[in-house]
C-alpha atoms as a PDB file:
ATOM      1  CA  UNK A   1       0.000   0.000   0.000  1.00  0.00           C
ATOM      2  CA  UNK A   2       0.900   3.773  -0.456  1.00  0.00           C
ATOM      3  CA  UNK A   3       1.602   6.287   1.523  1.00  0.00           C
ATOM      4  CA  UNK A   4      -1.251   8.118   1.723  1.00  0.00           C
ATOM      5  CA  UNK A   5      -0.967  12.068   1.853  1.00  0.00           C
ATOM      6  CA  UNK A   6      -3.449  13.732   3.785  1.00  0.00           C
ATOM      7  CA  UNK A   7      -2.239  17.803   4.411  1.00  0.00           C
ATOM      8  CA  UNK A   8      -0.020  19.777   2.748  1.00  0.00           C
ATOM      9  CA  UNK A   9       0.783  22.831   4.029  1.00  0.00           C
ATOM     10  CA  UNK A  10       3.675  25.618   3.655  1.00  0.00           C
ATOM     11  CA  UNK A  11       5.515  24.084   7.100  1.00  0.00           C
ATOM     12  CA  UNK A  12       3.588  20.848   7.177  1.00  0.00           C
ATOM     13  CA  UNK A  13       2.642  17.634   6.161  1.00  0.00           C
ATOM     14  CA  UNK A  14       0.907  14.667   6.919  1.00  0.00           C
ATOM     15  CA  UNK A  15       0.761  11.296   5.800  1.00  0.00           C
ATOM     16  CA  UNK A  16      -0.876   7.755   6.623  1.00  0.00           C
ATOM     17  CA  UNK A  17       1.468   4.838   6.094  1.00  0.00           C
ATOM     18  CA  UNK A  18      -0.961   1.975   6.355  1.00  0.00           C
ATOM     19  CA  UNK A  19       1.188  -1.073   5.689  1.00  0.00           C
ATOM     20  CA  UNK A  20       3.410   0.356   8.298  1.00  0.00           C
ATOM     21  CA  UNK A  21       0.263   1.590  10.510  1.00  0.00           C
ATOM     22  CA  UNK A  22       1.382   5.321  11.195  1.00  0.00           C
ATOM     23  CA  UNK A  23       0.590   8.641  10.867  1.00  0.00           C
ATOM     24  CA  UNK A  24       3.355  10.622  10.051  1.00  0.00           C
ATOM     25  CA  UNK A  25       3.913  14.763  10.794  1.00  0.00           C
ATOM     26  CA  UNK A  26       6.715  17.091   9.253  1.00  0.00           C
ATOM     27  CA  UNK A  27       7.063  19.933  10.732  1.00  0.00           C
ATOM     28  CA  UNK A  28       9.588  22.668   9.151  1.00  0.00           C
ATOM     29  CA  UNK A  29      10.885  25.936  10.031  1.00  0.00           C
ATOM     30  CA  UNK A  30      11.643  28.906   7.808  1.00  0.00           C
ATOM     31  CA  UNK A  31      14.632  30.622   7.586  1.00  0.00           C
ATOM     32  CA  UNK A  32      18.041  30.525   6.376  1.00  0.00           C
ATOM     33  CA  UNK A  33      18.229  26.986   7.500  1.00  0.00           C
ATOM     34  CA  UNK A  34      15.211  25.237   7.774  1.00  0.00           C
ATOM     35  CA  UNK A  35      15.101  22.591  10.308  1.00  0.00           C
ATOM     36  CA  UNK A  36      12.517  19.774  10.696  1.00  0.00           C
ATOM     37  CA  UNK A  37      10.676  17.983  13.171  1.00  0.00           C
ATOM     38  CA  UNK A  38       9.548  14.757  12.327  1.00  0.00           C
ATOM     39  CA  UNK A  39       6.627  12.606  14.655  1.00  0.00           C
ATOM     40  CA  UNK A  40       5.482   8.971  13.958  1.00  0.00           C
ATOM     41  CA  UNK A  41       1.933   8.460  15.777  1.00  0.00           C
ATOM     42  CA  UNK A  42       1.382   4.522  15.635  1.00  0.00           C
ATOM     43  CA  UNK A  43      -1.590   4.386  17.953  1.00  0.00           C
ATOM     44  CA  UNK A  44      -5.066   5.537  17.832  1.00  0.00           C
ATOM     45  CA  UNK A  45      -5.648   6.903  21.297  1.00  0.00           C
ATOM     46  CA  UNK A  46      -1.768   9.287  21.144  1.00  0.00           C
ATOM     47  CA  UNK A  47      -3.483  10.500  17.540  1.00  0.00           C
ATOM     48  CA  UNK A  48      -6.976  11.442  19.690  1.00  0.00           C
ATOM     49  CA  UNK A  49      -4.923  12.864  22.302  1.00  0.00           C
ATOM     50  CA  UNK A  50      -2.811  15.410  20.043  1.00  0.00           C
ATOM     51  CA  UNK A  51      -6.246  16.017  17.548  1.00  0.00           C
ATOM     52  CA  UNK A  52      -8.083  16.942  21.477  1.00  0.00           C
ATOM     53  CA  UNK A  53      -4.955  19.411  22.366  1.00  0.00           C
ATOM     54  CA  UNK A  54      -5.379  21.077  19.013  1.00  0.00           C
ATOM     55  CA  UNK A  55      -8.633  21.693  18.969  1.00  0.00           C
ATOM     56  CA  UNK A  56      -8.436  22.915  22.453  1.00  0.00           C
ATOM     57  CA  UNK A  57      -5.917  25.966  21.304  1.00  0.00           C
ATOM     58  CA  UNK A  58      -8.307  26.712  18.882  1.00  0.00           C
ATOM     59  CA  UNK A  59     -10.353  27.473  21.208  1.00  0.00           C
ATOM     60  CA  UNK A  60      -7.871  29.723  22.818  1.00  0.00           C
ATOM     61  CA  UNK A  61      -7.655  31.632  19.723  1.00  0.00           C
ATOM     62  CA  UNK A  62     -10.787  32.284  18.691  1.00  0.00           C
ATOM     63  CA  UNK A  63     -12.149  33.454  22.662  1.00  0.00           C
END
């Protein structure tokens, strides 16, 4: 199976990697020399947790 892209963005992607049963985020910085961050989320409940913290800084922005 393919990887599976899911978001694209200017300092991030994401991708599924089913026959290896991930979730995989790339972070990037800008600058002269970009850096990057990568994190491999294998289970369900860590990828619940992290989609939960997000959605609770949302909130903190739009208050």
């Amino acid at each position: 199976m393919a990887i599976v892209p899911i978001y694209a963005g200017e300092q991030m992607l994401i991708s599924a990697d089913p026959a290896k049963g991930h979730v995989h985020i790339e972070m990037s910085s800008t600058g002269y020399r970009e850096r990057y961050v990568s994190l491999y989320v294998e289970r369900a409940e860590e990828l619940q947790e992290i989609i939960d913290a997000l959605v609770r800084a949302k909130q903190h922005l739009t208050d």
